[in-house]
Protein backbone atom coordinates (compact mmCIF):
# COMPACT_ATOMS: atom_id res chain seq x y z
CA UNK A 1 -15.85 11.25 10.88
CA UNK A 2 -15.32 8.45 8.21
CA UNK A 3 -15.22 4.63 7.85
CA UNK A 4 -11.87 4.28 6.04
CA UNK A 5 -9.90 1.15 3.78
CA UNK A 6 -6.17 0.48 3.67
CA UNK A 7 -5.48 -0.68 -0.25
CA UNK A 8 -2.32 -2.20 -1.67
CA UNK A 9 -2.38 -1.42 -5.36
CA UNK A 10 0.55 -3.98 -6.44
CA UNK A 11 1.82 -3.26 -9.55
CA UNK A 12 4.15 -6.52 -11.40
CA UNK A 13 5.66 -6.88 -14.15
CA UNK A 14 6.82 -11.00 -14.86
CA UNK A 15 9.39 -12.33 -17.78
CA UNK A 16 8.67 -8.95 -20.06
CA UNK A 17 5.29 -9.34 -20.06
CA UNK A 18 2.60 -6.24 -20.09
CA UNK A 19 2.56 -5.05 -16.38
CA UNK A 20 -0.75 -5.92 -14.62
CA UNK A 21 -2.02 -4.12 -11.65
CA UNK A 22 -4.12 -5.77 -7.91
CA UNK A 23 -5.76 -3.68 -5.96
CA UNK A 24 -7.09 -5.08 -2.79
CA UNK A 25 -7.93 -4.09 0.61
CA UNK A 26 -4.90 -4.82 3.12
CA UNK A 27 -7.50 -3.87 6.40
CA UNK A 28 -10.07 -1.17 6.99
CA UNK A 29 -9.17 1.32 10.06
CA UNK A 30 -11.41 0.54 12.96
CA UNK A 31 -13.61 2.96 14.55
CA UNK A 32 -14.73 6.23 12.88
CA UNK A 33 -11.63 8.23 12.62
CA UNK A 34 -10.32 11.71 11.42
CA UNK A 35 -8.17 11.81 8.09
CA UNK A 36 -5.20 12.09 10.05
CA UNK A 37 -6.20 9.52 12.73
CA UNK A 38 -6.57 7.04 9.84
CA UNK A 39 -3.21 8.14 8.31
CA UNK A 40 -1.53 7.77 11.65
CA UNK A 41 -2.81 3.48 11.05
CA UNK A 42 -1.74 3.88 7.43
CA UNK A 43 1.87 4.98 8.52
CA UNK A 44 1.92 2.06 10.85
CA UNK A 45 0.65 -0.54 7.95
CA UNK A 46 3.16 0.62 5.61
CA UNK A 47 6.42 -0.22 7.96
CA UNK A 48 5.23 -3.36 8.18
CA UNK A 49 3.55 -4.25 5.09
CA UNK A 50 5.26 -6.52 2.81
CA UNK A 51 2.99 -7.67 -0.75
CA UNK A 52 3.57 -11.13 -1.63
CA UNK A 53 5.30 -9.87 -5.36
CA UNK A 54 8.28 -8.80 -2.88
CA UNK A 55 8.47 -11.59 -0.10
CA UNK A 56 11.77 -12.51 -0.04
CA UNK A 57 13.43 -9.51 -1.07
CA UNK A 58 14.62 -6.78 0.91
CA UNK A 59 12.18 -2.97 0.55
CA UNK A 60 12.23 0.43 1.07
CA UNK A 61 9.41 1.66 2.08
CA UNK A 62 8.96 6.00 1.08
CA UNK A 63 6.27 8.56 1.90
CA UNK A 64 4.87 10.14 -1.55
CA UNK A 65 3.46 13.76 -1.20
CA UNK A 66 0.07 12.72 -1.47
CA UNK A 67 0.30 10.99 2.11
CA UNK A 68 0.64 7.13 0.65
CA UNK A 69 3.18 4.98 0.85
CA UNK A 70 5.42 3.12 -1.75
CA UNK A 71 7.17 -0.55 -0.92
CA UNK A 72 9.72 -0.90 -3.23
CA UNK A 73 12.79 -3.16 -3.61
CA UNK A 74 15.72 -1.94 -2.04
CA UNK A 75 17.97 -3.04 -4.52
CA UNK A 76 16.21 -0.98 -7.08
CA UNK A 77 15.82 -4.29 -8.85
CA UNK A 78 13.06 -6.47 -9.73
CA UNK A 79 9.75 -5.94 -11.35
CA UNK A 80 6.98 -5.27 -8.56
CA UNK A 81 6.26 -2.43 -6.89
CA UNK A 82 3.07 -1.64 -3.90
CA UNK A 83 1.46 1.72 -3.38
CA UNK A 84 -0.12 2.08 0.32
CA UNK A 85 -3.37 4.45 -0.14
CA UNK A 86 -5.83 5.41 2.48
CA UNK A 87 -9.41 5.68 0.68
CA UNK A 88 -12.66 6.87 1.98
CA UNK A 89 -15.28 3.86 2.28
CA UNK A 90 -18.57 5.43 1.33
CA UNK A 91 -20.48 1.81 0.91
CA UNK A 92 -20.29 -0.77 3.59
């Protein structure tokens, strides 16, 4: 069993500038879990999970095939976008 993180990478793009990308850690999954345990906490975090480049606006949030999650604006509008990833924490 693994020690895993729940990471946001936000991506935003503001006033046609170059896109820049933040990466942080949203919480880590208490408990050593299975892989699918710790996706189980992931699904949860991503129905709730709102990044601060979209607070205000109304998401979507959509299951890629890799198991992550993508929070996106519902309008389809709008220059930010958030990737939920579950990642392996091999370092405390």
């Amino acid at each position: 069993m693994s020690t895993w993180l729940i990471i946001a990478e936000e991506t935003v793009t503001a006033n046609g500038s170059a896109s820049h990308r933040q990466v942080k850690v949203v919480r880590p999954v208490s408990g050593n879990k299975t892989r699918e345990e710790a996706l189980v906490e992931l699904h949860k975090v991503a129905k709730s999970h709102t990044p601060d480049s979209l607070k205000g606006t109304s998401t979507v949030v959509g299951r890629d095939s890799d198991g992550s999650f993508w929070v996106l604006p519902k309008s389809g509008k709008g220059h930010a976008s958030c990737n939920l990833r579950l990642i392996e924490q091999i370092r405390p």
